[in-house]
Protein backbone atom coordinates (compact mmCIF):
# COMPACT_ATOMS: atom_id res chain seq x y z
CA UNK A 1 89.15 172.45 55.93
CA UNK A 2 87.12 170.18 53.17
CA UNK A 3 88.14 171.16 49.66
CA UNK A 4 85.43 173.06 47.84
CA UNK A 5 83.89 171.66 44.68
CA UNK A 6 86.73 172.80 41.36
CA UNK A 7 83.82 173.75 39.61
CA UNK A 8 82.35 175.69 42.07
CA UNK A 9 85.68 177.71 42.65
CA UNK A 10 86.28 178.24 38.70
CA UNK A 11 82.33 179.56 38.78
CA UNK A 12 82.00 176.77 35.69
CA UNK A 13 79.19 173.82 35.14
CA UNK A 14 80.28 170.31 34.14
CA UNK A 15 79.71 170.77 30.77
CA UNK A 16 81.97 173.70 30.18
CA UNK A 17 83.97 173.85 27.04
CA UNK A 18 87.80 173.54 27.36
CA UNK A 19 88.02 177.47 25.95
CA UNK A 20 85.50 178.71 28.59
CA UNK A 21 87.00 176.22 31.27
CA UNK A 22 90.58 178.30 30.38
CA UNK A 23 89.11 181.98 30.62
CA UNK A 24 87.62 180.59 33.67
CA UNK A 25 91.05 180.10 35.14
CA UNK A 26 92.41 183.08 33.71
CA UNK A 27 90.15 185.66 35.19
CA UNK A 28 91.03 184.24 38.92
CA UNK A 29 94.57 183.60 38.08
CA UNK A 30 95.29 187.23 37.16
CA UNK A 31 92.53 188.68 40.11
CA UNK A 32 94.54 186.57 42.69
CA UNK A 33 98.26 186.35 40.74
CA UNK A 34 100.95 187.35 43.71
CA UNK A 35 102.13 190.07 41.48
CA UNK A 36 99.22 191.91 41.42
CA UNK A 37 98.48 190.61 46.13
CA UNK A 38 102.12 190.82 47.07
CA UNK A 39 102.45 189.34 50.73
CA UNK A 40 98.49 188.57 50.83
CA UNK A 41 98.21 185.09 52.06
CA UNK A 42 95.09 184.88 51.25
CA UNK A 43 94.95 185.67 47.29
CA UNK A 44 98.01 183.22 47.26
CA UNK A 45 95.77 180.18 48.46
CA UNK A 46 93.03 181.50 45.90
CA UNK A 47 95.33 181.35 43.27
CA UNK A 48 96.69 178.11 44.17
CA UNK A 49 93.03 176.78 44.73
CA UNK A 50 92.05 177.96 40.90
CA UNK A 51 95.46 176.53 39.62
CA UNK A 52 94.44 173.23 41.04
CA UNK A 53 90.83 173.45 39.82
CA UNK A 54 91.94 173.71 36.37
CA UNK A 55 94.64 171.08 36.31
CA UNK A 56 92.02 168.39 37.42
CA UNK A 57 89.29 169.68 35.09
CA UNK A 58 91.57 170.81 31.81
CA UNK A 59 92.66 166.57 32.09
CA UNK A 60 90.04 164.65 30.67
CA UNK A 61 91.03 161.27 32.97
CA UNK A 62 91.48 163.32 36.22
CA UNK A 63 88.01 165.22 35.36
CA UNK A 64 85.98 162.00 34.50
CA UNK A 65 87.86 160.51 38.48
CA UNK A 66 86.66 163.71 39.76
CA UNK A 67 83.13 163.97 37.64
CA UNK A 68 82.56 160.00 39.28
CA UNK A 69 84.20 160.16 42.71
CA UNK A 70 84.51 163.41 43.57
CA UNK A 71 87.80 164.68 45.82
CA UNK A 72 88.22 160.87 47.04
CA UNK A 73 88.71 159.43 43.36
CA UNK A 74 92.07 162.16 43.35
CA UNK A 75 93.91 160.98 45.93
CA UNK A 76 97.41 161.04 45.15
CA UNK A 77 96.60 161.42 41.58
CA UNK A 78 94.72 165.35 42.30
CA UNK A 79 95.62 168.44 41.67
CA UNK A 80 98.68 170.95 43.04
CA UNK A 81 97.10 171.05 46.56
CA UNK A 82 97.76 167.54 47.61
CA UNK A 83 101.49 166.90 46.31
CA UNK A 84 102.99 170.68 47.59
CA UNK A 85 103.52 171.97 44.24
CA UNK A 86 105.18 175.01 44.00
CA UNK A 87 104.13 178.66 42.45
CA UNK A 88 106.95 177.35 39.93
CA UNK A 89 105.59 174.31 38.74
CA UNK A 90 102.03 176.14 38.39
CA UNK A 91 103.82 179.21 36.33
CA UNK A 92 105.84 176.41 34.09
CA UNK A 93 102.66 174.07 33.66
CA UNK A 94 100.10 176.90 33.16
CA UNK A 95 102.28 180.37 32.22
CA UNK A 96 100.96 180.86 28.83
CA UNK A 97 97.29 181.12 30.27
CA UNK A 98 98.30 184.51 31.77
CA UNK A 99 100.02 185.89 27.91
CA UNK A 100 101.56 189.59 28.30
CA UNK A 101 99.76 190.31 31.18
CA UNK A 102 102.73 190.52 33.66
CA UNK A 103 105.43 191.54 31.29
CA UNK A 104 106.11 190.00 27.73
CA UNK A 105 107.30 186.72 26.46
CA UNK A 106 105.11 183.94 26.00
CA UNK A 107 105.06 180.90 28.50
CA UNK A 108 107.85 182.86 30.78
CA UNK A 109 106.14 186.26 31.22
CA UNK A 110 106.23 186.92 34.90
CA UNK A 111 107.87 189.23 37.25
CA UNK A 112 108.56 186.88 39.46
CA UNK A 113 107.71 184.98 42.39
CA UNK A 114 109.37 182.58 44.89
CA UNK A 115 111.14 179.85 42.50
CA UNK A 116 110.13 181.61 39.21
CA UNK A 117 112.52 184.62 39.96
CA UNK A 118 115.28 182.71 41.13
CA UNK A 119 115.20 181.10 37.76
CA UNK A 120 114.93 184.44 35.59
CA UNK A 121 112.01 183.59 34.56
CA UNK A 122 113.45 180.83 32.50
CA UNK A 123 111.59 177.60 30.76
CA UNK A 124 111.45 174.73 33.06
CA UNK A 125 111.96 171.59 31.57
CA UNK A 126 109.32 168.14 32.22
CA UNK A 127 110.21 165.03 33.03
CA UNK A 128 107.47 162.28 30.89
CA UNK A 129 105.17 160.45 32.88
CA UNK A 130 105.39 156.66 32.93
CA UNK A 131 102.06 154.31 32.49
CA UNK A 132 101.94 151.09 34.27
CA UNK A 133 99.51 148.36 35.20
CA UNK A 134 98.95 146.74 38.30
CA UNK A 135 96.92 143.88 39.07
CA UNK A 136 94.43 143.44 42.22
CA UNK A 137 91.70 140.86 43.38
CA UNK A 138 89.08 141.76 44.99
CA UNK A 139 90.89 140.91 48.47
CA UNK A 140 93.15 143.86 47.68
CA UNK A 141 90.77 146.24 45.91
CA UNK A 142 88.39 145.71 49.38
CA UNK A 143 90.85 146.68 52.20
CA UNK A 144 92.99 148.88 49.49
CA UNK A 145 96.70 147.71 49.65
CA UNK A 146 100.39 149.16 49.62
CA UNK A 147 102.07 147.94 46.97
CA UNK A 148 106.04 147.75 45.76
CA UNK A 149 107.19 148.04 42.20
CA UNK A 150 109.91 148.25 40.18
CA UNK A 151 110.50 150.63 37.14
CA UNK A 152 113.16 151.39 34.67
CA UNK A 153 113.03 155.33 34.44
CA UNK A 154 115.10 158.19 33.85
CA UNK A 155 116.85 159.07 37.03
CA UNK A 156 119.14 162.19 38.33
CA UNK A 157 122.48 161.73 37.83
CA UNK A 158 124.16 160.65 40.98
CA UNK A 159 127.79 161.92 39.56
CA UNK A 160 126.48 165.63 38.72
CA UNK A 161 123.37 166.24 41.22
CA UNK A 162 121.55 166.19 38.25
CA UNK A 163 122.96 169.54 36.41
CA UNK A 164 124.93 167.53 33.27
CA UNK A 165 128.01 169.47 34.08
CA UNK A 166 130.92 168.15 35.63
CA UNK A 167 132.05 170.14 39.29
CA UNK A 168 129.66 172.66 38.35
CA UNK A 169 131.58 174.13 34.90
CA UNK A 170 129.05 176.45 33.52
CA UNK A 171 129.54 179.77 31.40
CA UNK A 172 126.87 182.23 30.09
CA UNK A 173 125.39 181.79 26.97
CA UNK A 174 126.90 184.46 24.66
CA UNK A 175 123.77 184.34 22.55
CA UNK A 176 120.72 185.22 25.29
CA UNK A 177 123.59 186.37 27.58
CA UNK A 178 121.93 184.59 30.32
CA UNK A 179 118.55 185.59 29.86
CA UNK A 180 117.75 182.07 28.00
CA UNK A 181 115.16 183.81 25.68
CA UNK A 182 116.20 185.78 22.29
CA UNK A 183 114.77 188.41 20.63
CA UNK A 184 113.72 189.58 16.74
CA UNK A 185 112.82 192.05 15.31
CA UNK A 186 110.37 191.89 12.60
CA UNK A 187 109.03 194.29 9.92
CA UNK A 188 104.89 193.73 9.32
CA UNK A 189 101.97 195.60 8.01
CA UNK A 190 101.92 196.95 11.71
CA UNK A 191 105.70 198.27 11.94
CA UNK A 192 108.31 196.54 13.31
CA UNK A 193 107.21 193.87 16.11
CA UNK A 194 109.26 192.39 18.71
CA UNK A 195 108.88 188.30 19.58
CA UNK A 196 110.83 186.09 21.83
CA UNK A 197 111.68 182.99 21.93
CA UNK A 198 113.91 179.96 23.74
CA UNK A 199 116.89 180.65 23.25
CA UNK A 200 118.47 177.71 20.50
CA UNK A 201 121.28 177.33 21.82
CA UNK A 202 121.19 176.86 25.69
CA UNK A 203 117.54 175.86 25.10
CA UNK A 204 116.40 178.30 27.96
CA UNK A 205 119.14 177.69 30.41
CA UNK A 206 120.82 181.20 30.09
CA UNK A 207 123.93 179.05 30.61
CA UNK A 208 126.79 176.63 28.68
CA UNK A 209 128.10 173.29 29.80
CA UNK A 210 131.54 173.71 29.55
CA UNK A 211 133.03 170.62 31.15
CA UNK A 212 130.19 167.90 30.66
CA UNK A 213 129.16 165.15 32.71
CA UNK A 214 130.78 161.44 31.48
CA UNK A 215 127.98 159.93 33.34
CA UNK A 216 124.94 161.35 31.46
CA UNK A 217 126.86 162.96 28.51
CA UNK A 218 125.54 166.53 30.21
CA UNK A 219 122.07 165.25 30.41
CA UNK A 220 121.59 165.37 34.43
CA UNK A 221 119.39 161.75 33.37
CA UNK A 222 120.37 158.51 33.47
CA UNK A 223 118.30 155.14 32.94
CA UNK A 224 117.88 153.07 36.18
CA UNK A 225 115.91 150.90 38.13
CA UNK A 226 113.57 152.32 40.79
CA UNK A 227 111.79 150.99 43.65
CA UNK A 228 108.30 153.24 44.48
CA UNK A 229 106.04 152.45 47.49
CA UNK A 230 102.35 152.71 45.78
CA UNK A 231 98.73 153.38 47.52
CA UNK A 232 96.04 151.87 46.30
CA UNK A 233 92.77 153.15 47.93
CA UNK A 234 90.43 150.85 48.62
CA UNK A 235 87.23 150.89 46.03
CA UNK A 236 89.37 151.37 43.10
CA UNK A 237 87.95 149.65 39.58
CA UNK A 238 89.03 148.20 36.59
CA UNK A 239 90.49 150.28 34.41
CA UNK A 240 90.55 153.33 36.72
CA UNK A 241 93.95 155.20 36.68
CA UNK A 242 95.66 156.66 39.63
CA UNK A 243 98.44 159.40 39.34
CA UNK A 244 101.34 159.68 41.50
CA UNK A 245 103.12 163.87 40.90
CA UNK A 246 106.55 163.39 40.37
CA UNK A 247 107.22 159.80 40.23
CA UNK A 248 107.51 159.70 36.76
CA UNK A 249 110.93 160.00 34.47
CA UNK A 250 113.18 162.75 35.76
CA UNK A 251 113.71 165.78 33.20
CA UNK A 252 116.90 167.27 32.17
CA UNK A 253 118.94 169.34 34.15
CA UNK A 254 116.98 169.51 37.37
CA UNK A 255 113.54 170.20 35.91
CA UNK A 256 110.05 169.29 37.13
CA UNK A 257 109.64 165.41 36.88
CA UNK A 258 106.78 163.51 35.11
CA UNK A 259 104.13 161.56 36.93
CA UNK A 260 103.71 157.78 37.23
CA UNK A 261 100.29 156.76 35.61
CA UNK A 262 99.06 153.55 37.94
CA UNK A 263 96.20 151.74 35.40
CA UNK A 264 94.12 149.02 37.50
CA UNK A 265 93.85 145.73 36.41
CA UNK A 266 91.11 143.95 38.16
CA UNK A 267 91.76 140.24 38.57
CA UNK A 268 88.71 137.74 38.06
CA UNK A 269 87.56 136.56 41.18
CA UNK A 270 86.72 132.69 41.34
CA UNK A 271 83.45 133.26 43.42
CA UNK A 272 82.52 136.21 42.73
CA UNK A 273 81.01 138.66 39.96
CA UNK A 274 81.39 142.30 40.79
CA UNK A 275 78.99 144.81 39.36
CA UNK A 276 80.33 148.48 40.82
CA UNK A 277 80.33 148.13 44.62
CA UNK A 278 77.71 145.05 44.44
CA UNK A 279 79.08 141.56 44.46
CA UNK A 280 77.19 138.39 43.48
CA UNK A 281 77.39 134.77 44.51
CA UNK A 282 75.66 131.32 43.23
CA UNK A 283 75.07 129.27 46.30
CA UNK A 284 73.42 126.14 46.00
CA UNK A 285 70.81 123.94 48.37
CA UNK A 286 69.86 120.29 48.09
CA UNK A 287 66.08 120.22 47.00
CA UNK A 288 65.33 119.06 50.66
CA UNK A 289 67.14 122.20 52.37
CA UNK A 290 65.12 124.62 49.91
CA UNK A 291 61.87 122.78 51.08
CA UNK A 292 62.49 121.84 54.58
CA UNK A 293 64.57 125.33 55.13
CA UNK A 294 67.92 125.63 56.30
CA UNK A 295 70.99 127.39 57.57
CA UNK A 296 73.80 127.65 54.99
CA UNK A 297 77.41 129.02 55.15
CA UNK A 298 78.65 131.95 52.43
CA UNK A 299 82.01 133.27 51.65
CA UNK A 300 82.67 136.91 51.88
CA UNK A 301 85.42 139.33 51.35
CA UNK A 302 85.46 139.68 55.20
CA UNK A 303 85.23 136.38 56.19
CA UNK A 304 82.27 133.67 55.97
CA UNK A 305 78.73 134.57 57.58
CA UNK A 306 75.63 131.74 57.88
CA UNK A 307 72.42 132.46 55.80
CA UNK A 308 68.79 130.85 56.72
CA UNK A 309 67.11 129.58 53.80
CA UNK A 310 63.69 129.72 54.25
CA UNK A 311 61.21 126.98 54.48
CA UNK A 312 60.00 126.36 50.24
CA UNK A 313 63.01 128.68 49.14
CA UNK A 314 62.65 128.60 45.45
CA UNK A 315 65.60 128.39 42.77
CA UNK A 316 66.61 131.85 41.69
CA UNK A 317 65.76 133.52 44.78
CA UNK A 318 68.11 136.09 45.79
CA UNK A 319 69.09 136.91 49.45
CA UNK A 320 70.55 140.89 49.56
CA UNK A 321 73.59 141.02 52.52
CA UNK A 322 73.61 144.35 53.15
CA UNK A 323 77.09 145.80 53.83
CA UNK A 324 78.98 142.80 52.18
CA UNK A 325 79.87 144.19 48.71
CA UNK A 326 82.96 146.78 47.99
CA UNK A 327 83.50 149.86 49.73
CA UNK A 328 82.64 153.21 47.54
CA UNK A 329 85.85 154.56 46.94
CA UNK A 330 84.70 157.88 48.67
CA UNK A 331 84.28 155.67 51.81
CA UNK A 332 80.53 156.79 52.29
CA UNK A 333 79.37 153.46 52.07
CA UNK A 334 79.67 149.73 51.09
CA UNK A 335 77.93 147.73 48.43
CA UNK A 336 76.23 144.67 49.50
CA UNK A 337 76.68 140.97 48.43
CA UNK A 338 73.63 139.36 46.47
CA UNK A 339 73.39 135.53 46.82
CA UNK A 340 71.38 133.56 44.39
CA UNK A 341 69.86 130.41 45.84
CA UNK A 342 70.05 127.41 43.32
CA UNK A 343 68.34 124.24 43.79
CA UNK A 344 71.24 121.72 42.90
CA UNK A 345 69.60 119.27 40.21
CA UNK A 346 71.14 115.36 40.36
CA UNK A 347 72.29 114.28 37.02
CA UNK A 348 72.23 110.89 37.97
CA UNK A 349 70.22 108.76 40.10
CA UNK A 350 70.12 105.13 41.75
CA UNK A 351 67.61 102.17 41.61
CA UNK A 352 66.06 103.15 44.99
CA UNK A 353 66.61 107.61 44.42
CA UNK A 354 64.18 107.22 41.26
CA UNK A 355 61.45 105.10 43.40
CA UNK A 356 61.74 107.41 46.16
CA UNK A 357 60.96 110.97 43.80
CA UNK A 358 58.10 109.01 41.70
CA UNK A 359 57.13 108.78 44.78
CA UNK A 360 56.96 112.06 46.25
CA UNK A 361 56.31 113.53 42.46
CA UNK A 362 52.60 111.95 42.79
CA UNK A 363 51.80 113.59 46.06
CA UNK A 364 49.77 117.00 45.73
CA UNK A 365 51.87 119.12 47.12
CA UNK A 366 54.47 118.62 44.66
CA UNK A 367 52.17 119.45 41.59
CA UNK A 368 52.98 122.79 40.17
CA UNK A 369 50.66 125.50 41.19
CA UNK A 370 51.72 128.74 39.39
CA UNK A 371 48.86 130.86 41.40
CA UNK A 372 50.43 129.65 44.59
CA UNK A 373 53.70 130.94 43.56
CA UNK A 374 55.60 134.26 44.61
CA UNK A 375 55.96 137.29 42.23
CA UNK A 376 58.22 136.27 39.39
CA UNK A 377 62.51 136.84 39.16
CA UNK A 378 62.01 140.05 36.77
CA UNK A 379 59.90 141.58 39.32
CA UNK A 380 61.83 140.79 42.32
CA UNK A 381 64.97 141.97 40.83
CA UNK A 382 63.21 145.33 40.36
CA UNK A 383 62.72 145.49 43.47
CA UNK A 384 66.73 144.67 44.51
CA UNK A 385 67.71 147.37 42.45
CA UNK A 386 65.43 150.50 43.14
């Protein structure tokens, strides 16, 4: 089923404020929260859909893919729907939203659901997301291409399975006794108020490393080299960034990893000029060929195609190949590829070349005749891009 519009299932216009874009997602995430639709399938998909609504539109890079390309400009860098992010990751990314509404405490305030419950309702901690470039030519960035890089990132620990602590060695934290949040008490003009926090000294765990690690010093990280298999859709643009969920640096003791942040770096092409999906080309004719006419051979990205030069083609005329540009990145259509004829102007000339154009200069038909001539370049490039 085709993914409705995010702003159309938050019920929000593009220009929506980020505090009206979060009360937005707050009214549909507590209609449709599983506490409040236990086993209803259908409130869980809702609540999933608004989740992933708001993390594309609450990011001002994934909003201005989404504002420019729609669904098509997300791919692999959208929201929860298309990696399989859990109820989890949308509690830890987007829990304070909700405040006391399911049960007190700040950013961990649920009753539970799936993996939320088997962690207590415990802080989750994030991985950071890595930013690289990669460079394309417009070969690449017309068929879209699979690419292999290498990254130095934060890693789980192969020794520990990621948990810091050598053959498992934990003990409870004596201070939250497990829970991994403490509370205070505190005296105000109200009475005494109760607040909770992470708890210091397990920093939300609920439990102790006793035996650490040697590996990661009790981290669950360690620094290494990567390989990762990236997409690159075809259409893509200079500058545009992609985001691959997950493939960032790992976090501390099994927590939800960062994302890897894929910036495109156009190459310059040595034929072509690119302008969006349009591409442009300088081809250029003997003065006989743009008289006589002719039939002339042009590069493309797909291979080369013959043109007909018409019979008295003038310089500066431009020839539109429909089809022949870059695909849109939505893949509803292609841009086309706009050849300028130029008439190629000798800088030098022989004895007998001079006698033979002072010559042909004198006859009538070579005499300038501006009423004779077709509408001028600003007009006809008007009409090329209406």
């Amino acid at each position: 089923m085709a993914k409705r519009d995010y702003y159309e299932v938050l019920g929000v216009d593009k220009n929506v404020s980020p505090d009206d874009l979060k009360k937005a997602y707050r009214k549909l995430a507590l209609k449709y929260h599983p506490d409040r639709n236990p086993g209803d399938k259908e409130a869980e998909e809702k609540f999933k859909e608004a989740a992933e609504a708001y993390d594309v539109l609450s990011n001002p890079d994934k909003k201005a893919r989404y504002d420019q390309f729609g669904h098509a400009g997300l791919d692999g860098a959208g929201g929860f729907g298309g990696q399989g992010m859990s109820m989890d990751d949308i509690f830890s990314s987007f829990g304070s939203i909700f405040g006391d509404f399911f049960g007190g405490g700040g950013g961990f305030s649920f009753g539970g659901f799936g993996d939320t419950r088997s962690r207590g309702g415990r802080p989750v901690s994030h991985g950071s997301n890595l930013r690289i470039k990669v460079k394309l030519t417009l070969e690449e960035i017309n068929q879209g291409v699979e690419k292999k890089i290498k990254v130095n990132k934060y890693v789980p620990c192969k020794n520990c399975g990621g948990t810091g602590a050598r053959n498992n060695s934990y003990e409870t934290c004596s201070h939250c006794h497990g829970s991994g949040v403490v509370t205070e008490m505190r005296r105000s003009l109200f009475g005494q108020m109760q607040t909770q926090s992470v708890c210091p000294y397990c920093g939300g765990q609920g439990r102790i490393i006793k035996d650490k690690c040697h590996d990661c010093n009790g981290e669950g990280i360690v620094k290494a080299e990567d390989i990762i298999t990236i997409h690159i859709p075809a259409g893509v643009s200079d500058g545009m960034n992609l985001s691959m969920r997950g493939q960032g640096n790992a976090a501390p003791h099994g927590g939800v990893n960062g994302d890897l942040i894929i910036q495109v770096e156009e190459i310059p092409h040595e034929l072509f000029e690119r302008q969006e999906n349009n591409l442009f080309y300088n081809a250029f004719v003997t003065y006989a060929d743009a008289a006589l006419g002719a039939s002339i051979e042009i590069p493309t990205l797909g291979g080369k195609v013959r043109v007909k030069i018409e019979q008295g083609t003038p310089s500066g005329k431009v020839i539109r190949l429909k089809g022949k540009g870059l695909p849109d990145i939505n893949g509803y259509s292609r841009g086309d590829l706009l050849v300028s004829i130029n008439v190629w102007v000798p800088k030098s000339l022989t004895k007998e070349e001079r006698a033979l154009l002072e010559q042909i200069n004198k006859l009538p038909d070579f005499q300038p005749n501006p009423s004779r001539q077709e509408r001028g370049f600003f007009d006809k490039m008007k009409d090329l891009f209406s």
